[in-house]
Protein backbone atom coordinates (compact mmCIF):
# COMPACT_ATOMS: atom_id res chain seq x y z
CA UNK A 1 7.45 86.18 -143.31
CA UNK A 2 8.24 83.43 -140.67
CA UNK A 3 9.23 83.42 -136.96
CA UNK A 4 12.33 83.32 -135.65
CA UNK A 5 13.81 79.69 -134.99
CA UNK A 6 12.38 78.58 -138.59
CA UNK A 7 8.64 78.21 -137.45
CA UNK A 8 6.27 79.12 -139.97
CA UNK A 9 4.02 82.30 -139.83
CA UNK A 10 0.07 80.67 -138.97
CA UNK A 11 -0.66 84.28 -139.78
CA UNK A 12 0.65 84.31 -143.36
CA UNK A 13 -1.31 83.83 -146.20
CA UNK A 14 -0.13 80.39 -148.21
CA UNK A 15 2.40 81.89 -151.02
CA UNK A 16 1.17 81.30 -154.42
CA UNK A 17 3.56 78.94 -156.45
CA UNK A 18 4.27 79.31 -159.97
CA UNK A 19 2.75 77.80 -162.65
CA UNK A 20 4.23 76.46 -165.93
CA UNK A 21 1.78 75.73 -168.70
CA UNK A 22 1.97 72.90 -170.18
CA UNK A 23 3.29 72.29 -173.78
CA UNK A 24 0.70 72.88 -176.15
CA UNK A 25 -0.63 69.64 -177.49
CA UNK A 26 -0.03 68.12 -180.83
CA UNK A 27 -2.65 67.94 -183.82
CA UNK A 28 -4.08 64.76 -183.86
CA UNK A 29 -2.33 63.58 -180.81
CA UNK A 30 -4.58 61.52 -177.96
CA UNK A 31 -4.84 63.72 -174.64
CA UNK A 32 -2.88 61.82 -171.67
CA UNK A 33 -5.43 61.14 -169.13
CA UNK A 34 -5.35 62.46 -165.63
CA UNK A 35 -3.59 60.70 -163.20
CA UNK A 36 -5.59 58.98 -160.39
CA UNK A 37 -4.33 59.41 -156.88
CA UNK A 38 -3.46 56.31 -155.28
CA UNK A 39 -5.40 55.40 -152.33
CA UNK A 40 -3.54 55.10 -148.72
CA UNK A 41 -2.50 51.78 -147.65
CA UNK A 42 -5.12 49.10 -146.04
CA UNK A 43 -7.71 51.53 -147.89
CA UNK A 44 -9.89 50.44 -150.57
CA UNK A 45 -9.72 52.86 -153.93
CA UNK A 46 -11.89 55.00 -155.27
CA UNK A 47 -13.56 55.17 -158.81
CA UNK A 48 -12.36 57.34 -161.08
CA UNK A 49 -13.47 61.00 -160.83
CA UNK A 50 -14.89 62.49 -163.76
CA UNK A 51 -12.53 65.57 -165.21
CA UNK A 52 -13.94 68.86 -164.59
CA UNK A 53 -16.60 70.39 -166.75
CA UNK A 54 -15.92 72.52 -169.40
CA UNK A 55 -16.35 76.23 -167.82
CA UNK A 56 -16.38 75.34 -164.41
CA UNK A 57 -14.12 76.51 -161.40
CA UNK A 58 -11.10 73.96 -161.01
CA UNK A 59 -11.19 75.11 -156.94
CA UNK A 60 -14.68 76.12 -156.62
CA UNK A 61 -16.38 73.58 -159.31
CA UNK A 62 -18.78 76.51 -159.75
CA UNK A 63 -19.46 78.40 -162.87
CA UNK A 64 -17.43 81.78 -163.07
CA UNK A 65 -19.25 85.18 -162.13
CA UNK A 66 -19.30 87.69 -164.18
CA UNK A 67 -15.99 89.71 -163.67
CA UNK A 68 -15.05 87.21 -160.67
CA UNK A 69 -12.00 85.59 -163.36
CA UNK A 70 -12.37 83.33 -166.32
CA UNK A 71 -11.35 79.37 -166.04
CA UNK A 72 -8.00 78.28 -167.63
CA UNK A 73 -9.15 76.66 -171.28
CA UNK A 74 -8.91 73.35 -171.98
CA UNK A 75 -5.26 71.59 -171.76
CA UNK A 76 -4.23 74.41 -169.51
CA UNK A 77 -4.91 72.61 -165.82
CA UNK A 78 -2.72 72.71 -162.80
CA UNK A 79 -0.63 70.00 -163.07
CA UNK A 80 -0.86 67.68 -159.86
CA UNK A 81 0.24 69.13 -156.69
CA UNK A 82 0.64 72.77 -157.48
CA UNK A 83 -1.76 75.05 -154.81
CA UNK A 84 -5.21 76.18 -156.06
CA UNK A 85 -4.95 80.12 -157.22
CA UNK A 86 -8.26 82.07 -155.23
CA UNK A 87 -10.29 84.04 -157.74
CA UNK A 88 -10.38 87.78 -157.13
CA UNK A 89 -12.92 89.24 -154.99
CA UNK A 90 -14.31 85.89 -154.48
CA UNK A 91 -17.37 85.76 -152.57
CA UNK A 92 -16.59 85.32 -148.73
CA UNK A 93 -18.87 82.71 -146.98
CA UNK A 94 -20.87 84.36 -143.66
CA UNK A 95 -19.61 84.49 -140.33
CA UNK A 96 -20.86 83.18 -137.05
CA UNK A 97 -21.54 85.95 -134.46
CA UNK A 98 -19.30 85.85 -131.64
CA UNK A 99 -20.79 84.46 -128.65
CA UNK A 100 -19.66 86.30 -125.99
CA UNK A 101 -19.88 89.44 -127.84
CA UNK A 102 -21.56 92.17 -125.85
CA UNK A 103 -25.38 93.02 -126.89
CA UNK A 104 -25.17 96.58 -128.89
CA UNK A 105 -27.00 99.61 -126.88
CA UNK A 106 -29.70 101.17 -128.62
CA UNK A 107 -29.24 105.04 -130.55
CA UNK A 108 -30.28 107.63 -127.77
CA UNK A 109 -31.96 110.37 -128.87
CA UNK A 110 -30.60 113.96 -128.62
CA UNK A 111 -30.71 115.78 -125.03
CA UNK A 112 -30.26 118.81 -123.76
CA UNK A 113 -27.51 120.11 -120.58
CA UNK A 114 -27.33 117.35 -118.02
CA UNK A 115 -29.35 114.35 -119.84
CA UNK A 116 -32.67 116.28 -120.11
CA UNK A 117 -34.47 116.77 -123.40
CA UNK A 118 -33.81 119.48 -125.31
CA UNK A 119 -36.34 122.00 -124.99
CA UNK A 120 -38.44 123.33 -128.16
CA UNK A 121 -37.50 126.29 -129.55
CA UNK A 122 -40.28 128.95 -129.02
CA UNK A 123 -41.18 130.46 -132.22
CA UNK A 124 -42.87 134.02 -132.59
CA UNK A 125 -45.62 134.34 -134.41
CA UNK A 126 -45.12 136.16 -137.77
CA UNK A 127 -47.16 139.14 -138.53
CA UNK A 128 -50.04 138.81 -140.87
CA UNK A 129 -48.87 139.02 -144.24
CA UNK A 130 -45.50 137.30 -143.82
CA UNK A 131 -45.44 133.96 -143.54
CA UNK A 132 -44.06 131.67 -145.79
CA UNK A 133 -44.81 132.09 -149.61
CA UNK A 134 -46.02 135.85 -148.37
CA UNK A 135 -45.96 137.75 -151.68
CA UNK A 136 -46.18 134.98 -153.82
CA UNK A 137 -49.60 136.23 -154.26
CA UNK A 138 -51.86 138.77 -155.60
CA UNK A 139 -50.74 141.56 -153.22
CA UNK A 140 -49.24 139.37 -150.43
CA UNK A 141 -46.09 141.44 -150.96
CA UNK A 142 -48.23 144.97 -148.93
CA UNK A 143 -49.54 142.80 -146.40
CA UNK A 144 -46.37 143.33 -144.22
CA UNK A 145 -46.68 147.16 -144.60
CA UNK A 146 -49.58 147.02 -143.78
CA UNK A 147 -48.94 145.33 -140.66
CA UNK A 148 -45.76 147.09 -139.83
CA UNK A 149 -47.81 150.49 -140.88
CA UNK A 150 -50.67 149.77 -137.98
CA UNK A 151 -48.08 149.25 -135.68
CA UNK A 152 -46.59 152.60 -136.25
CA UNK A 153 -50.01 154.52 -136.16
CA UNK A 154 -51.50 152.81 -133.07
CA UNK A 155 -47.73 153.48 -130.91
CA UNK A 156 -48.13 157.17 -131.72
CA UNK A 157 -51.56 157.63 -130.70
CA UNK A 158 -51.18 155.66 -127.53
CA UNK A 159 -48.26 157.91 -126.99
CA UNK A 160 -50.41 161.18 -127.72
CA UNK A 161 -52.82 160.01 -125.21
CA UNK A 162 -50.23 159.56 -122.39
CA UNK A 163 -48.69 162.71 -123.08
CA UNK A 164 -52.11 164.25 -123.53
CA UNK A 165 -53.30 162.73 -120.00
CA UNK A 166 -49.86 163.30 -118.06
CA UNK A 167 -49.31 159.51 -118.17
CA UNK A 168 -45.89 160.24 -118.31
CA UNK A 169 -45.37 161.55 -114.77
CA UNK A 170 -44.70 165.10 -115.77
CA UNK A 171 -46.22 167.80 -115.00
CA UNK A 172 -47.09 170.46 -117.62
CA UNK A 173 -49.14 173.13 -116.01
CA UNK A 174 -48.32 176.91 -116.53
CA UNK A 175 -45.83 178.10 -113.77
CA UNK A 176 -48.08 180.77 -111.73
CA UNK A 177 -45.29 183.31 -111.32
CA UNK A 178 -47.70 185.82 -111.61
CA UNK A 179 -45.90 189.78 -112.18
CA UNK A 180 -42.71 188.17 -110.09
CA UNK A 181 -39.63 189.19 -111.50
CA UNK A 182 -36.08 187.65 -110.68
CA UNK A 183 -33.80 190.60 -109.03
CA UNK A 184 -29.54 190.11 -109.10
CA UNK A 185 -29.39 191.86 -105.73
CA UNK A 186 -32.40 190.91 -103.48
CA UNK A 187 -31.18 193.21 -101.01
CA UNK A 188 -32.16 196.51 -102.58
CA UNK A 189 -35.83 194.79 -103.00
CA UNK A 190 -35.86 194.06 -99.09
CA UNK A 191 -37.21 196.13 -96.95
CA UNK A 192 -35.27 196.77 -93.71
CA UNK A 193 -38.11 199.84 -92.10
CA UNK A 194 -39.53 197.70 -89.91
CA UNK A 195 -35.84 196.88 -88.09
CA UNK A 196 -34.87 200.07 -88.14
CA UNK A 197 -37.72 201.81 -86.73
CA UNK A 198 -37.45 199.00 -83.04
CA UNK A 199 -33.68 199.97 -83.04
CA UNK A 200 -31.79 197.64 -85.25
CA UNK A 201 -29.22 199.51 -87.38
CA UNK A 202 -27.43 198.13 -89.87
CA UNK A 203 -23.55 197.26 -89.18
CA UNK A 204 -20.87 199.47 -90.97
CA UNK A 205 -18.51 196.77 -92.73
CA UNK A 206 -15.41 196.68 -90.54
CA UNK A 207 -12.86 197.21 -93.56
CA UNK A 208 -12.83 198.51 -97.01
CA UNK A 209 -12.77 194.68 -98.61
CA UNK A 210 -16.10 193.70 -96.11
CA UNK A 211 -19.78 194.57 -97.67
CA UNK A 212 -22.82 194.45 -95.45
CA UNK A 213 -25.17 193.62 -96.49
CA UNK A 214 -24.35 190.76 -98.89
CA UNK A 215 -26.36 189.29 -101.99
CA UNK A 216 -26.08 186.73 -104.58
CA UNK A 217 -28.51 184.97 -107.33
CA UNK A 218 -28.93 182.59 -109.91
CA UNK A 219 -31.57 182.37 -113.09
CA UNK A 220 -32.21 179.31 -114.76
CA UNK A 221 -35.14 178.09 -117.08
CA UNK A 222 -36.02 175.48 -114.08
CA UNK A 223 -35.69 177.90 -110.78
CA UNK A 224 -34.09 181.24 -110.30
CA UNK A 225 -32.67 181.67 -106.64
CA UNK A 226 -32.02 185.24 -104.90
CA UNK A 227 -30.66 185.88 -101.71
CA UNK A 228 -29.26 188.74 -99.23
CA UNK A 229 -27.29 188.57 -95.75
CA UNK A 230 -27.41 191.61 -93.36
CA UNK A 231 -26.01 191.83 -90.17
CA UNK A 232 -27.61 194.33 -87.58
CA UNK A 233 -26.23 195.99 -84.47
CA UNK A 234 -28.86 195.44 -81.47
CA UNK A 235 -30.41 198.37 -79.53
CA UNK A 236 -28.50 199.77 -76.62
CA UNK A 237 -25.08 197.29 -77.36
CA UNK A 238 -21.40 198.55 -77.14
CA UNK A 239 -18.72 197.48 -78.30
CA UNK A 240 -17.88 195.72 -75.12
CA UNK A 241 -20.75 193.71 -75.39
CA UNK A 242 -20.33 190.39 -76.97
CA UNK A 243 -24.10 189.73 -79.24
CA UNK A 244 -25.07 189.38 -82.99
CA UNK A 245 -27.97 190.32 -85.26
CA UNK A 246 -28.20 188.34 -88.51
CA UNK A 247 -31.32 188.52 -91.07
CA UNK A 248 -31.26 185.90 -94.00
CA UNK A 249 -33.36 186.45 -96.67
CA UNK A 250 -34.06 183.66 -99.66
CA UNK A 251 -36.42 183.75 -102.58
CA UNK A 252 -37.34 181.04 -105.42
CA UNK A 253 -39.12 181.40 -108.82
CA UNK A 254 -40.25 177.74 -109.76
CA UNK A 255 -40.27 177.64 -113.35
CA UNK A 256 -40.53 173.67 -113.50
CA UNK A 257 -42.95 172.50 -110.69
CA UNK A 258 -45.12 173.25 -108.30
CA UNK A 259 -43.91 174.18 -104.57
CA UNK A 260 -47.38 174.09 -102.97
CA UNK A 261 -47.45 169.75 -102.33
CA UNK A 262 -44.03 170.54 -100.60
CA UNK A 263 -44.38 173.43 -98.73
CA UNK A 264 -46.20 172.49 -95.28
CA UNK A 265 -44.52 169.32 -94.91
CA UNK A 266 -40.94 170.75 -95.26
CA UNK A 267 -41.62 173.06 -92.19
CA UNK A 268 -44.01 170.85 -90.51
CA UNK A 269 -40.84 168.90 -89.87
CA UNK A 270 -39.28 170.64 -87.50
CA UNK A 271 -41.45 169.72 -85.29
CA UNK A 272 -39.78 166.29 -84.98
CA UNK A 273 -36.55 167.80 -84.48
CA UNK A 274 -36.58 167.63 -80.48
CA UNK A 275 -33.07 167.91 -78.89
CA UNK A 276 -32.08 167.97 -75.35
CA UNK A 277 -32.07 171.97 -75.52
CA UNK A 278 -34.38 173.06 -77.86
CA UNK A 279 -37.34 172.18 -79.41
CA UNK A 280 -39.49 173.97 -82.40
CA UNK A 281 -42.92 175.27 -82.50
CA UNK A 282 -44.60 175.70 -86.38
CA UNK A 283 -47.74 178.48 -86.82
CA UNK A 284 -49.58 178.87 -89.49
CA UNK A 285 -49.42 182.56 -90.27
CA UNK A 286 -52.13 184.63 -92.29
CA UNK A 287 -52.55 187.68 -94.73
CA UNK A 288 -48.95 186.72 -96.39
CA UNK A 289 -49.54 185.04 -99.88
CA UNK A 290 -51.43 181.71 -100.43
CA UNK A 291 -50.13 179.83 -97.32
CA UNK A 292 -47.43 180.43 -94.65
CA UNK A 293 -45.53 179.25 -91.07
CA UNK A 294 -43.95 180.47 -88.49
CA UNK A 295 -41.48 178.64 -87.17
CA UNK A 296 -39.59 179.21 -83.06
CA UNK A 297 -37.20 177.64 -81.30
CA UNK A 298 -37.90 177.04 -77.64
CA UNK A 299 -34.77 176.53 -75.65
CA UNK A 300 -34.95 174.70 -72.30
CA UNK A 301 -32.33 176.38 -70.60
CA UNK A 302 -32.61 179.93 -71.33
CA UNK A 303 -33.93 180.16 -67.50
CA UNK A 304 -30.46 179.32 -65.97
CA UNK A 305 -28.12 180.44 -68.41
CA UNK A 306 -26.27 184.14 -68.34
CA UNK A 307 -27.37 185.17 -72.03
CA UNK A 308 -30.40 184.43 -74.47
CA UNK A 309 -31.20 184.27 -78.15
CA UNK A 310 -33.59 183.73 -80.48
CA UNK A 311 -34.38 182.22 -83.48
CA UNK A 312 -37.20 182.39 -85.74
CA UNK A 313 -38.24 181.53 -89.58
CA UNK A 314 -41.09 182.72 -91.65
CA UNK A 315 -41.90 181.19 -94.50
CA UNK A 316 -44.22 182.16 -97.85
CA UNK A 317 -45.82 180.80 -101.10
CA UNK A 318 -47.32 182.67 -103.47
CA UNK A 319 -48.44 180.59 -106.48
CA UNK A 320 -45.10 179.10 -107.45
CA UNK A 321 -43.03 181.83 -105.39
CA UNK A 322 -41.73 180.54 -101.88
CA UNK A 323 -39.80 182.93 -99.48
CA UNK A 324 -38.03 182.43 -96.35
CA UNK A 325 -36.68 185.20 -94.32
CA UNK A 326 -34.84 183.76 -90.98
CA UNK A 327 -33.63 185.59 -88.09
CA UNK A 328 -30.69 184.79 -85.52
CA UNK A 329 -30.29 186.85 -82.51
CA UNK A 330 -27.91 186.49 -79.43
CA UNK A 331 -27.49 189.14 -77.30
CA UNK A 332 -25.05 189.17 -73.62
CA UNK A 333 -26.36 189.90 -70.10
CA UNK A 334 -24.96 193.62 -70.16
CA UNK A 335 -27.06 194.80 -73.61
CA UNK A 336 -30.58 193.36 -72.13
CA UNK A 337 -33.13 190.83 -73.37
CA UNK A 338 -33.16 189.75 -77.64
CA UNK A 339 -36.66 190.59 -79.40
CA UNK A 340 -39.49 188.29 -78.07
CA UNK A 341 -40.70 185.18 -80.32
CA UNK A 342 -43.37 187.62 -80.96
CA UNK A 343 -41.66 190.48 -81.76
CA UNK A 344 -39.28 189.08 -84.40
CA UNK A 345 -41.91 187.09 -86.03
CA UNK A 346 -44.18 190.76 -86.39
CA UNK A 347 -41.20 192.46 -87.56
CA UNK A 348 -40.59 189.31 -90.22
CA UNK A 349 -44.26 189.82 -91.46
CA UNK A 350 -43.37 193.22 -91.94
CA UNK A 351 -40.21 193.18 -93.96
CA UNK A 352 -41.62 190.34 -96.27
CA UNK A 353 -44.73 191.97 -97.09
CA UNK A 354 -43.08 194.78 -98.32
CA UNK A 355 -40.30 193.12 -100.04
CA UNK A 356 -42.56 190.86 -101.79
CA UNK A 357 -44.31 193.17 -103.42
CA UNK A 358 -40.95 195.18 -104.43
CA UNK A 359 -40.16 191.87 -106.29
CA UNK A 360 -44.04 191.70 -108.13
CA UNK A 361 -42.87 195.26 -109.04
């Protein structure tokens, strides 16, 4: 191909012209010699060349590789100006380097995230038994049950000695419940005499649809709850008179856990319960189960104010039995003074006592 305007292409390989073999010669004929080229003018000529060799390259004047092409036999040359014909896959004489060529940068090796090394891989060490060419051997093929086997035995006897010694955190003692039974209706097991017999009746409902007094209770393998409401009228009140007499009654059977860690603290707190009108005041209280308190409110106004109450809570445990009875009192100007602190707590003693051993019954 050339460029436009008749130019030729520097770029384009020289086009290969064809040949025309000569005529074959004739027996016994004398072979024409080759002409010389005649020198240039004003230079002196040259002696004649000798012909090429038989077997040798007419381009290359080298002797043909094997499977590089095969030299034109004798009689068959080029005649004189026809271009030389390259030889397939002729061998290509080296190159210079470039010299401004830029120098190449060395292989890196392979990193890890942000041009760090990668890190090793941690490997676990296999098991005795089953490594590489494990089983390949007399008996190598058990050696991993027998590891995997040990494994086994020693997790269950570390786990019988935890459960054994309570390493788990639980805690499997009997629950001392003693003869205690759980009772549906708590309020025919407690005793109201000791009410009664100071005054304090209990209150008629005021309807047909009203019940006084009022239980309910719940069993379950972990804690059975029982409780009873009654509602009392005070000594010497009318029905003008505006006052209330409540007795709340609770019981627990701990099936579970143990009450006893718990039991002070929970009503040793109310002593940190100080408010700006009351305060409480915790007893310890004795001949009523394995421990028990006493717990009063102290109200620092009662002096100037028109009406008084009073509020009290006794609480018991017995082995893994607690009971609390509490009792509420407010009573007006016109139907006198509420039970002392005193007073209600004796009458509280009383009642759960007697109740508590209706519930062993």
């Amino acid at each position: 191909m050339s460029i436009q305007g008749g130019q030729p292409n520097p770029y384009e390989p020289p086009q290969q012209q064809p040949q025309t073999p000569p005529p074959p010669p004739q027996p016994g004929a004398p072979q024409p010699a080759a002409p010389q080229p005649v020198p240039p003018q004003g230079q002196a000529a040259q002696p004649p060349q000798p012909g090429p060799q038989p077997g040798a390259d007419p381009q290359f004047g080298a002797q043909p590789q094997p499977g590089l092409g095969t030299p034109p036999p004798p009689g068959m040359q080029p005649p004189p100006g026809a271009q030389p014909v390259p030889v397939p896959y002729a061998p290509v004489p080296p190159q210079q380097p470039y010299p401004y060529a830029q120098p190449t940068m060395p292989a890196m090796p392979a990193v890890g995230g942000y041009g760090h090394p990668a890190p090793p891989v941690p490997t676990a060490p296999l098991p005795p038994g089953m490594g590489p060419g494990a089983g390949t051997g007399p008996g190598g093929g058990k050696g991993w049950l027998w590891a995997v086997g040990g494994v086994v035995v020693a997790s269950a006897v570390w786990a019988g000695v935890l459960v054994a010694t309570g390493g788990f955190g639980g805690d499997d003692s009997e629950a001392v419940l003693g003869s205690y039974r759980y009772a549906s209706d708590l309020c025919s097991r407690t005793d109201l005499t000791a009410f009664h017999n100071v005054g304090y009746q209990t209150e008629p409902p005021d309807s047909s649809t009203d019940t006084n007094p009022t239980h309910s209770g719940s069993e379950d393998p972990a804690i059975d709850v029982m409780q009873c409401n009654v509602e009392f009228d005070p000594p010497n009140s009318t029905t003008s008179d505006y006052s209330y007499v409540y007795l709340n009654t609770h019981a627990e059977l701990h099936r579970e856990s143990d009450p006893g860690p718990e039991f002070e603290p929970g009503y040793r707190a109310y002593e940190d319960q100080k408010f700006s009108t009351y305060s409480y005041t915790v007893k310890e209280v004795s001949g009523l189960g394995d421990e028990a308190f006493v717990v009063t409110r102290q109200d620092s106004d009662s002096s100037s104010s028109s009406s008084s109450s009073r509020y009290v809570i006794l609480g018991v445990r017995d082995g893994w039995v607690t009971y609390e009875t509490q009792w509420s009192e407010y009573r007006s100007s016109s139907s006198g003074s509420p039970a002392s602190d005193s007073e209600a707590t004796e009458m509280l003693k009383r009642s759960a006592k007697e109740t508590l051993a209706r519930l062993r019954g």
